[in-house]
PDB file of N, CA and C in Angstrom:
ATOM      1  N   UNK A   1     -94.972  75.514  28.121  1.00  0.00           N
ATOM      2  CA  UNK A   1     -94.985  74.149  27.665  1.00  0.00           C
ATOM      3  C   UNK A   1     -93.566  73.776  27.237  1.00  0.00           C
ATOM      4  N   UNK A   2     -92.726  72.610  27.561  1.00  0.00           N
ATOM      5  CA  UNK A   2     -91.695  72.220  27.446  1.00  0.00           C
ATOM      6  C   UNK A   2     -92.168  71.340  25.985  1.00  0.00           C
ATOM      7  N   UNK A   3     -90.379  71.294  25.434  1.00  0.00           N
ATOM      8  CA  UNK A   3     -90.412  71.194  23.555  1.00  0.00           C
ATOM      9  C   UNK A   3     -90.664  69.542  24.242  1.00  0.00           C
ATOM     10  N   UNK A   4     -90.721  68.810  25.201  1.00  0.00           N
ATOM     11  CA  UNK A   4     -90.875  67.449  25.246  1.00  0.00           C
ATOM     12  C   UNK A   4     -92.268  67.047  25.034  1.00  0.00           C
ATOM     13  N   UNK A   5     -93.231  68.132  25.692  1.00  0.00           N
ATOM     14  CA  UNK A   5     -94.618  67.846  25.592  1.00  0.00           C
ATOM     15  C   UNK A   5     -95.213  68.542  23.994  1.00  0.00           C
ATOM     16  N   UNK A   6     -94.382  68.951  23.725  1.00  0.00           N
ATOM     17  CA  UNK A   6     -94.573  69.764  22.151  1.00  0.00           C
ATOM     18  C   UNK A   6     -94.393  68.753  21.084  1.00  0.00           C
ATOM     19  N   UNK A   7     -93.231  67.534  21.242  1.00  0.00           N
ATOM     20  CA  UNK A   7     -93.076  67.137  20.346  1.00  0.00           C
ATOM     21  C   UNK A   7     -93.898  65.589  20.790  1.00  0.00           C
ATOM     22  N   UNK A   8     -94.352  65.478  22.216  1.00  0.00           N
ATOM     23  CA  UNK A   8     -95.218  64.512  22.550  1.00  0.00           C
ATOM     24  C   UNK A   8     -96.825  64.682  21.562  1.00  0.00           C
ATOM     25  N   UNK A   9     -97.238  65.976  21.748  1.00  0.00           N
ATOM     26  CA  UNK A   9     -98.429  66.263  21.158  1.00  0.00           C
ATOM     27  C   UNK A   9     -98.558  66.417  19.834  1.00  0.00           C
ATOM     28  N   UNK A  10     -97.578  66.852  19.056  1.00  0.00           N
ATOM     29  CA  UNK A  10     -97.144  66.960  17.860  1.00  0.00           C
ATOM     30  C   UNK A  10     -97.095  64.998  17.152  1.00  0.00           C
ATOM     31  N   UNK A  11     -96.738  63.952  18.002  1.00  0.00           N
ATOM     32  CA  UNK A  11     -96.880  62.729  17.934  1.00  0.00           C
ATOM     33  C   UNK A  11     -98.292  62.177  17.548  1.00  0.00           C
ATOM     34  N   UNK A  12     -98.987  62.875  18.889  1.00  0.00           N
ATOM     35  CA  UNK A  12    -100.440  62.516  18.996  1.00  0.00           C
ATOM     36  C   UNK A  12    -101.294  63.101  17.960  1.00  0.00           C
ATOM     37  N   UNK A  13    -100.991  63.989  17.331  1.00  0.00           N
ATOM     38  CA  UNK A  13    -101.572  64.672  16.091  1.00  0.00           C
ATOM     39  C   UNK A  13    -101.516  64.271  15.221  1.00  0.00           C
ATOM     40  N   UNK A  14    -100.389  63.572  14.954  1.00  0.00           N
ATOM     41  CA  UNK A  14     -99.863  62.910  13.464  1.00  0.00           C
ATOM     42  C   UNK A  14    -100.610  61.499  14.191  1.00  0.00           C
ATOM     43  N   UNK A  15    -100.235  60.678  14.941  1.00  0.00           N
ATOM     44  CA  UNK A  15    -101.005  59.842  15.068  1.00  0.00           C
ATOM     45  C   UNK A  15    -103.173  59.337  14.511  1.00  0.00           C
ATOM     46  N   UNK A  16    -103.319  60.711  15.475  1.00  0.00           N
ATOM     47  CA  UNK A  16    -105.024  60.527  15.082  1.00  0.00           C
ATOM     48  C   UNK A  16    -105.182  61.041  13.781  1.00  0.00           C
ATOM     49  N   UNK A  17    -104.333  61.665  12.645  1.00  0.00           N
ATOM     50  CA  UNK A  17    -104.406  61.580  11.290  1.00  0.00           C
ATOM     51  C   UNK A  17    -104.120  60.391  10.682  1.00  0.00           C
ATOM     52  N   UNK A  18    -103.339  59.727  11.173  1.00  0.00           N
ATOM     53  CA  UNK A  18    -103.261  58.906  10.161  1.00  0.00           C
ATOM     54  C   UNK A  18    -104.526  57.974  10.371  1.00  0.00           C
ATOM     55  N   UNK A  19    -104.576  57.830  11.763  1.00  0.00           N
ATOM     56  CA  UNK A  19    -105.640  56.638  12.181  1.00  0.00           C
ATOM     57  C   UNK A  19    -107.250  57.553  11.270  1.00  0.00           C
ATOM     58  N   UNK A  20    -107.657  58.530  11.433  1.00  0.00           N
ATOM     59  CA  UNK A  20    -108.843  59.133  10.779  1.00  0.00           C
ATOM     60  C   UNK A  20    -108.696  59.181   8.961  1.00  0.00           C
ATOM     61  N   UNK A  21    -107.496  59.112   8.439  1.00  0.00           N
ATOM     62  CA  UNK A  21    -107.042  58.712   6.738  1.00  0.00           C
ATOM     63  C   UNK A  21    -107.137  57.239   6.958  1.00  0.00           C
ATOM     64  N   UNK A  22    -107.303  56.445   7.754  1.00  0.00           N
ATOM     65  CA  UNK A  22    -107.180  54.758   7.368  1.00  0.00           C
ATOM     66  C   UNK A  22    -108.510  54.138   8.017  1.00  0.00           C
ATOM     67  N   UNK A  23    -109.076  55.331   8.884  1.00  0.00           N
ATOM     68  CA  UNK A  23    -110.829  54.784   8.716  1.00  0.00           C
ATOM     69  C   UNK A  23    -111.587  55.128   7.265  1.00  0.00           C
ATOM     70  N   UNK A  24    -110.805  56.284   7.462  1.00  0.00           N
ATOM     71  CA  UNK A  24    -111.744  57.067   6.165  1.00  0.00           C
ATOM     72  C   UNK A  24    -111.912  55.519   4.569  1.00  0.00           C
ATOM     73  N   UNK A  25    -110.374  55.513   4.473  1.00  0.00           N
ATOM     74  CA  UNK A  25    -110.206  54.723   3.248  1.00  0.00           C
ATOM     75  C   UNK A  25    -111.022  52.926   4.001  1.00  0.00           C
ATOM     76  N   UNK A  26    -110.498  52.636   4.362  1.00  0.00           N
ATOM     77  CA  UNK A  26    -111.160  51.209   5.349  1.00  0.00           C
ATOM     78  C   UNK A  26    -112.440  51.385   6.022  1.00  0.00           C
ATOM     79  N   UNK A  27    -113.572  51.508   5.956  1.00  0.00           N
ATOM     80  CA  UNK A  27    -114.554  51.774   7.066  1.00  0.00           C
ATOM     81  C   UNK A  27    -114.320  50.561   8.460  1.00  0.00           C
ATOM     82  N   UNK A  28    -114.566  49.384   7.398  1.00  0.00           N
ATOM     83  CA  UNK A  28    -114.177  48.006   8.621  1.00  0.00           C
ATOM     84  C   UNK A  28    -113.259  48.003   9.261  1.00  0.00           C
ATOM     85  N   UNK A  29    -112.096  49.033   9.129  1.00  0.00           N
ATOM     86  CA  UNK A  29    -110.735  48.792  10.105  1.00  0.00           C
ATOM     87  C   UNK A  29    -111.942  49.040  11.425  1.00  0.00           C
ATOM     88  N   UNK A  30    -112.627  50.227  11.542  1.00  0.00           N
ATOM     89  CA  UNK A  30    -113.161  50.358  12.756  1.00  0.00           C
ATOM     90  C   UNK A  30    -113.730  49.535  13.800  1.00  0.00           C
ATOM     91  N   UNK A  31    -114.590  48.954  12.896  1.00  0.00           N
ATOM     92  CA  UNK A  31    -114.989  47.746  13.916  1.00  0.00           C
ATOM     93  C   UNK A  31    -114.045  46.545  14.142  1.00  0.00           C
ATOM     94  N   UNK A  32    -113.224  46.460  13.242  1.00  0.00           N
ATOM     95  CA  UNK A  32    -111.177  45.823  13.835  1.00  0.00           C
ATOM     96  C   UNK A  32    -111.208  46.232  15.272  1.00  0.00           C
ATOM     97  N   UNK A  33    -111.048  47.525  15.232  1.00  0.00           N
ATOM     98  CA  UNK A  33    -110.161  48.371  16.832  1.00  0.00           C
ATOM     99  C   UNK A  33    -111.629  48.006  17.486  1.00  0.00           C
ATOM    100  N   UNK A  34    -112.443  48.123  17.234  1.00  0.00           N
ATOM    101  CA  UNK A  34    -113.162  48.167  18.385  1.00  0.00           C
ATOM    102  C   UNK A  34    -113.678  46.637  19.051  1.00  0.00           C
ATOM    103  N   UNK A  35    -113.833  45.342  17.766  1.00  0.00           N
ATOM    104  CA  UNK A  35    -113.422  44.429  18.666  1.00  0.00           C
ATOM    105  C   UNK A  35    -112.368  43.680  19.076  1.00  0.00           C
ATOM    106  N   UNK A  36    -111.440  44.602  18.664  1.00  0.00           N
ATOM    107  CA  UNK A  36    -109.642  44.079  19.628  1.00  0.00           C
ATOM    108  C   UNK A  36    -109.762  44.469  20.957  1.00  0.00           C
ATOM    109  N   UNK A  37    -110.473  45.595  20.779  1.00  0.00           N
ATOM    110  CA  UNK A  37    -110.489  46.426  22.076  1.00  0.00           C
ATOM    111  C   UNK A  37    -111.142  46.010  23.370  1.00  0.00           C
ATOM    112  N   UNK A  38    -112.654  45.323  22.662  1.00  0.00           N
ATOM    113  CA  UNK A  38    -113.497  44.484  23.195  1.00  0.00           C
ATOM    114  C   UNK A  38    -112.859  43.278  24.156  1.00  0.00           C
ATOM    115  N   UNK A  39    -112.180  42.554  23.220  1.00  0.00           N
ATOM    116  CA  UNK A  39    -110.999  41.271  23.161  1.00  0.00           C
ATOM    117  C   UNK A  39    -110.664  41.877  24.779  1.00  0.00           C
ATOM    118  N   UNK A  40    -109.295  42.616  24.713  1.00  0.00           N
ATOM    119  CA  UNK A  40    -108.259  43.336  25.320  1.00  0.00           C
ATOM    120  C   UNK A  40    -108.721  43.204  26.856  1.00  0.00           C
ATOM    121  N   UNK A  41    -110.424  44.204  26.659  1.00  0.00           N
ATOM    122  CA  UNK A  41    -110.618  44.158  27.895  1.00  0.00           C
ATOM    123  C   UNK A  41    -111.043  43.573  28.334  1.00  0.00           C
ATOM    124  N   UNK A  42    -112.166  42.535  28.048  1.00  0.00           N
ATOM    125  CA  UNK A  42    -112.545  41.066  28.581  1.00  0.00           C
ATOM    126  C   UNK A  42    -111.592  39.830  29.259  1.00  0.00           C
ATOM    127  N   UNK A  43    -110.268  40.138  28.845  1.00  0.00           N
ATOM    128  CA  UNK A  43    -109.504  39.438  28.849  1.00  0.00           C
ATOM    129  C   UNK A  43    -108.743  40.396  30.361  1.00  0.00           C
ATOM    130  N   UNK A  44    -108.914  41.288  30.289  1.00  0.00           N
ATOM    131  CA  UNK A  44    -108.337  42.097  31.410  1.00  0.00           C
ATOM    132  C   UNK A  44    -109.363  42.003  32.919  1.00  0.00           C
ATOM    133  N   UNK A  45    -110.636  41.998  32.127  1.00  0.00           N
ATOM    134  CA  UNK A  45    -111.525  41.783  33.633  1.00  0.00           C
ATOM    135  C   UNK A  45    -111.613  40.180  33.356  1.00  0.00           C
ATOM    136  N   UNK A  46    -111.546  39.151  32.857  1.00  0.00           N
ATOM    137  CA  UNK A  46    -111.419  37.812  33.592  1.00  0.00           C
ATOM    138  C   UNK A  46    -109.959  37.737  33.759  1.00  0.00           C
ATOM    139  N   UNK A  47    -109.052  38.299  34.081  1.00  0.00           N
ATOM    140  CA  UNK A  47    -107.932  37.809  34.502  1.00  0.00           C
ATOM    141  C   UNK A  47    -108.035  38.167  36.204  1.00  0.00           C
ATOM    142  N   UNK A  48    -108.179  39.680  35.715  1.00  0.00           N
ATOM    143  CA  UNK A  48    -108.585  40.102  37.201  1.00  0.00           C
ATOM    144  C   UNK A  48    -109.325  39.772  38.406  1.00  0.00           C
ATOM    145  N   UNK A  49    -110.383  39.310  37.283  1.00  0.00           N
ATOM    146  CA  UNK A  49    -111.394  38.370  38.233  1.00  0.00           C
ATOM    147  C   UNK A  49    -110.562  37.004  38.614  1.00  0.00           C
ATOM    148  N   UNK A  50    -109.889  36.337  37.822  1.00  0.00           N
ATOM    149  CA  UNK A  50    -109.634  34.920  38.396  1.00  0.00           C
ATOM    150  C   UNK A  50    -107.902  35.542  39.456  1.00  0.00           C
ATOM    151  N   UNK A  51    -107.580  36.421  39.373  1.00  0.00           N
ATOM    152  CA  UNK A  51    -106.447  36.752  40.008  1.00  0.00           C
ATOM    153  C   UNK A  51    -107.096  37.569  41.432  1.00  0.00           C
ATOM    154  N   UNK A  52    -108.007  37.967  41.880  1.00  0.00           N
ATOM    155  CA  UNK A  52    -108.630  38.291  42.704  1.00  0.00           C
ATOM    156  C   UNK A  52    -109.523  36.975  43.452  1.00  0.00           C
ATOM    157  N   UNK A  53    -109.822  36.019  42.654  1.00  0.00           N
ATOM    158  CA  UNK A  53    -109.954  35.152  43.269  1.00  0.00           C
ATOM    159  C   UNK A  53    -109.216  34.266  44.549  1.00  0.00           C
ATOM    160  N   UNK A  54    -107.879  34.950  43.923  1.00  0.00           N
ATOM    161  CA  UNK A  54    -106.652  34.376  44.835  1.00  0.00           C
ATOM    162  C   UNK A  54    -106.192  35.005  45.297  1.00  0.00           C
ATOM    163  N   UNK A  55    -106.339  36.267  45.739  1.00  0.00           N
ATOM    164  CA  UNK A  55    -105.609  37.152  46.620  1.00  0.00           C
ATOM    165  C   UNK A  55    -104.493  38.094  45.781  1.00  0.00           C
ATOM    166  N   UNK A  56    -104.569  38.274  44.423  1.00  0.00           N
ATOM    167  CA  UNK A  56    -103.470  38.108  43.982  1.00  0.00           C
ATOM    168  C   UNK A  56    -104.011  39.834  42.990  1.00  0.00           C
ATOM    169  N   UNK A  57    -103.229  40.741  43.466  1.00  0.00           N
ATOM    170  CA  UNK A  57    -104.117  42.687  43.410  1.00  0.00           C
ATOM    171  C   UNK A  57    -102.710  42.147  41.804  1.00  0.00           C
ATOM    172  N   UNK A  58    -103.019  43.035  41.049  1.00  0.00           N
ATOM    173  CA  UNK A  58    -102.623  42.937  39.260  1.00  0.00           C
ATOM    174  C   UNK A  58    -101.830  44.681  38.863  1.00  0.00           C
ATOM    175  N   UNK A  59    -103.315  45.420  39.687  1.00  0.00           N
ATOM    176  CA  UNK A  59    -103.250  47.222  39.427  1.00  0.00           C
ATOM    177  C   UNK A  59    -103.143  47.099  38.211  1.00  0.00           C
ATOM    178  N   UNK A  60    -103.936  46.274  36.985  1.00  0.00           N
ATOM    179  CA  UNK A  60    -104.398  46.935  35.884  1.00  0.00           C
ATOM    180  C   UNK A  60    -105.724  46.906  36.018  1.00  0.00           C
ATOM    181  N   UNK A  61    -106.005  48.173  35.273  1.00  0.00           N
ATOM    182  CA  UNK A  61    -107.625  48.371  35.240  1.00  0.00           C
ATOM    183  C   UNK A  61    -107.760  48.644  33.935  1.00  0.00           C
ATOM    184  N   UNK A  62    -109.385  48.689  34.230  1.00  0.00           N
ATOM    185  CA  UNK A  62    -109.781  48.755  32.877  1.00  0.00           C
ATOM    186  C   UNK A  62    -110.319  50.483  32.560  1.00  0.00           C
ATOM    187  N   UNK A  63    -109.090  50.992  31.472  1.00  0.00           N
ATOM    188  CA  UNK A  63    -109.128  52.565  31.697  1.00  0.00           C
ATOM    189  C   UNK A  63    -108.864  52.926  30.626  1.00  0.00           C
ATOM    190  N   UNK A  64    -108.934  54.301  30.117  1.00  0.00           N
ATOM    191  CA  UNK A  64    -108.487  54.539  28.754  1.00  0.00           C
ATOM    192  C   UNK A  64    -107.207  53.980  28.346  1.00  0.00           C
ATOM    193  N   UNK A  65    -106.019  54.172  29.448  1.00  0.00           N
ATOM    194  CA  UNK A  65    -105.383  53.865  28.224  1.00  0.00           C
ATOM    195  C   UNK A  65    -104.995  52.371  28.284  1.00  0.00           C
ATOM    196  N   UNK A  66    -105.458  51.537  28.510  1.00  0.00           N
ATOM    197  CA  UNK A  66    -105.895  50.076  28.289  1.00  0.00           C
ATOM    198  C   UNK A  66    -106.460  49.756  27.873  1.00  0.00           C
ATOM    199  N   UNK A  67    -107.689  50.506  27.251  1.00  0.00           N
ATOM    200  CA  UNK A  67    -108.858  50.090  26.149  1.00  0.00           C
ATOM    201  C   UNK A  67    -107.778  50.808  24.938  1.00  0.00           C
ATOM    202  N   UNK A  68    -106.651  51.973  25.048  1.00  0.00           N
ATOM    203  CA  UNK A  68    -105.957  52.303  23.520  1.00  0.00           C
ATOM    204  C   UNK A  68    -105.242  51.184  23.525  1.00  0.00           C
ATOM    205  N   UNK A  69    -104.528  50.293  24.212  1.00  0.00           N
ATOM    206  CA  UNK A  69    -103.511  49.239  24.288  1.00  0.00           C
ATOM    207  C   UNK A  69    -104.275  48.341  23.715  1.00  0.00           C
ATOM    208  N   UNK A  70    -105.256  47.773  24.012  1.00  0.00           N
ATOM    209  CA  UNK A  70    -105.600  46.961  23.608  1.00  0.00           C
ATOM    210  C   UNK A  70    -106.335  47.054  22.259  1.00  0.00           C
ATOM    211  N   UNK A  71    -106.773  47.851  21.824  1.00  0.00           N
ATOM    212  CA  UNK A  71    -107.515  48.612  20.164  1.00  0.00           C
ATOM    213  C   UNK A  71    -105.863  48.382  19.609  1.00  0.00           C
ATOM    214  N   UNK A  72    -105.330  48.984  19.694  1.00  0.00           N
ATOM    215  CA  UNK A  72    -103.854  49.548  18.751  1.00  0.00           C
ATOM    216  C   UNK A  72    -103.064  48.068  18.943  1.00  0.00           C
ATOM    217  N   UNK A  73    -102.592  47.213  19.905  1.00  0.00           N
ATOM    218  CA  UNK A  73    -101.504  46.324  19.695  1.00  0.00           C
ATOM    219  C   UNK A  73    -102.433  44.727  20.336  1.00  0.00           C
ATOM    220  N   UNK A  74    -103.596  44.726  20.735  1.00  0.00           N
ATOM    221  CA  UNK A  74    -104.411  43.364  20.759  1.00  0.00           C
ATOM    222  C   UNK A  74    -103.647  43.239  22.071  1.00  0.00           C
ATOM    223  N   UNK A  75    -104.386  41.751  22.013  1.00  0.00           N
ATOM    224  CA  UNK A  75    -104.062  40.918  23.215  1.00  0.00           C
ATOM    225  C   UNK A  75    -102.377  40.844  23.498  1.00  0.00           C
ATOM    226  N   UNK A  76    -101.673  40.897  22.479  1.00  0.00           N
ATOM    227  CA  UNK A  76     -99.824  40.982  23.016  1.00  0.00           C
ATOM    228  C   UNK A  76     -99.590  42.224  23.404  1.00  0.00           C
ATOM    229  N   UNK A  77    -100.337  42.980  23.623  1.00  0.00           N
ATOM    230  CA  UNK A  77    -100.412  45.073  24.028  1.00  0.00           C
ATOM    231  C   UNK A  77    -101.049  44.640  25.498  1.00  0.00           C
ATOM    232  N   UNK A  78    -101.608  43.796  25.662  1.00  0.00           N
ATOM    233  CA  UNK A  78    -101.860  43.594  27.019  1.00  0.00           C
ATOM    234  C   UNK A  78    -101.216  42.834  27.954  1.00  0.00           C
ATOM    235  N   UNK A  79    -100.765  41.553  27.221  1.00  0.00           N
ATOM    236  CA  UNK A  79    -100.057  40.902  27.988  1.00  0.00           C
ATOM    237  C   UNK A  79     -98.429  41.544  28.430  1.00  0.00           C
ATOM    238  N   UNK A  80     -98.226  42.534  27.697  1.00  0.00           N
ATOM    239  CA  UNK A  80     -97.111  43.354  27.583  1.00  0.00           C
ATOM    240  C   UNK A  80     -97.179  44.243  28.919  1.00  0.00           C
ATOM    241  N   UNK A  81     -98.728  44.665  29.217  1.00  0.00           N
ATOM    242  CA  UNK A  81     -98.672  45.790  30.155  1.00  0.00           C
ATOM    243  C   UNK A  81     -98.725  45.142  31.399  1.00  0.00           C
ATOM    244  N   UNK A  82     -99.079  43.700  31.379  1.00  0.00           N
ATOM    245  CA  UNK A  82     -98.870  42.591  32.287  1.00  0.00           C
ATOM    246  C   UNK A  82     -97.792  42.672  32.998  1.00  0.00           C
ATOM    247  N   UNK A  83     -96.970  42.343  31.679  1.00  0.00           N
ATOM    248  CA  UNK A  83     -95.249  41.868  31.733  1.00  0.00           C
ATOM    249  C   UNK A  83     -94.547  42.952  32.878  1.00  0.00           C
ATOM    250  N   UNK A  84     -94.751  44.070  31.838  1.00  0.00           N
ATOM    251  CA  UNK A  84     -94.510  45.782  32.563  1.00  0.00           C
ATOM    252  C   UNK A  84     -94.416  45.900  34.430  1.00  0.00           C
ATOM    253  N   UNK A  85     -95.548  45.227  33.989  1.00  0.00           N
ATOM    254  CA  UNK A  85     -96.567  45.850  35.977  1.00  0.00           C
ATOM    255  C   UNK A  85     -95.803  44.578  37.052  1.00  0.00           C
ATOM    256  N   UNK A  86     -95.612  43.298  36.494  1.00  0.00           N
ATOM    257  CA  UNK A  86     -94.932  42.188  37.014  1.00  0.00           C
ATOM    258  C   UNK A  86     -93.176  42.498  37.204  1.00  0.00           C
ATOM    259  N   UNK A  87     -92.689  43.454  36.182  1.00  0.00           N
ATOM    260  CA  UNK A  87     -91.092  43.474  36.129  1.00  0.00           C
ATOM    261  C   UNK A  87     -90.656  44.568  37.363  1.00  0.00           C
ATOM    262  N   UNK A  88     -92.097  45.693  36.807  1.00  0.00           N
ATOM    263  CA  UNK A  88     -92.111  46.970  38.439  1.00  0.00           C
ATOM    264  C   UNK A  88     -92.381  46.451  39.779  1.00  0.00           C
ATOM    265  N   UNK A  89     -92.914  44.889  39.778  1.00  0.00           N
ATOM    266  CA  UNK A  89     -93.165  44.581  41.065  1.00  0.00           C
ATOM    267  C   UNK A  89     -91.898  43.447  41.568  1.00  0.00           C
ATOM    268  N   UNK A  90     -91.036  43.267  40.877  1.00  0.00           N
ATOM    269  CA  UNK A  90     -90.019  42.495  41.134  1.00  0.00           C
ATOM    270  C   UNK A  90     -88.890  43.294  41.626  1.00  0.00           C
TER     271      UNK A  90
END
């Protein structure tokens, strides 16, 4: 294992602690993330849908880590991965 994926996972560890210490203390943050998340992806399958209407392929789906994008940073975490996928196709 390379120290890049060491200190990647070492990220992700400290991450789901803090997030499991700020359900613990908050119970309602949870249902927060989960209807941002809700939000995120509804908003990802009617885009898709009205952009498929027109011929017009996006290549975002609706996948884990687009349901974490959208839980963790909302609807500007999506329109971001938008932005992303539009700047790689230019």
């Amino acid at each position: 294992m390379s120290q890049i994926q060491i200190i990647f996972l070492l990220f992700l560890l400290a991450l789901l602690i803090y997030f499991v210490t700020y359900i613990k203390k908050r119970p309602a943050a949870l249902l927060f993330l989960v209807g941002r998340s809700a939000a995120g992806l509804s908003f990802i399958y009617a885009f898709n849908l009205f952009c498929s209407a027109r011929e017009i392929v996006t290549n975002i789906s609706i996948n884990p880590l687009t349901t974490c994008i959208s839980a963790v940073l909302g609807l500007p975490g999506i329109l971001l991965a938008y932005a992303i996928r539009l700047q790689g196709f230019l």
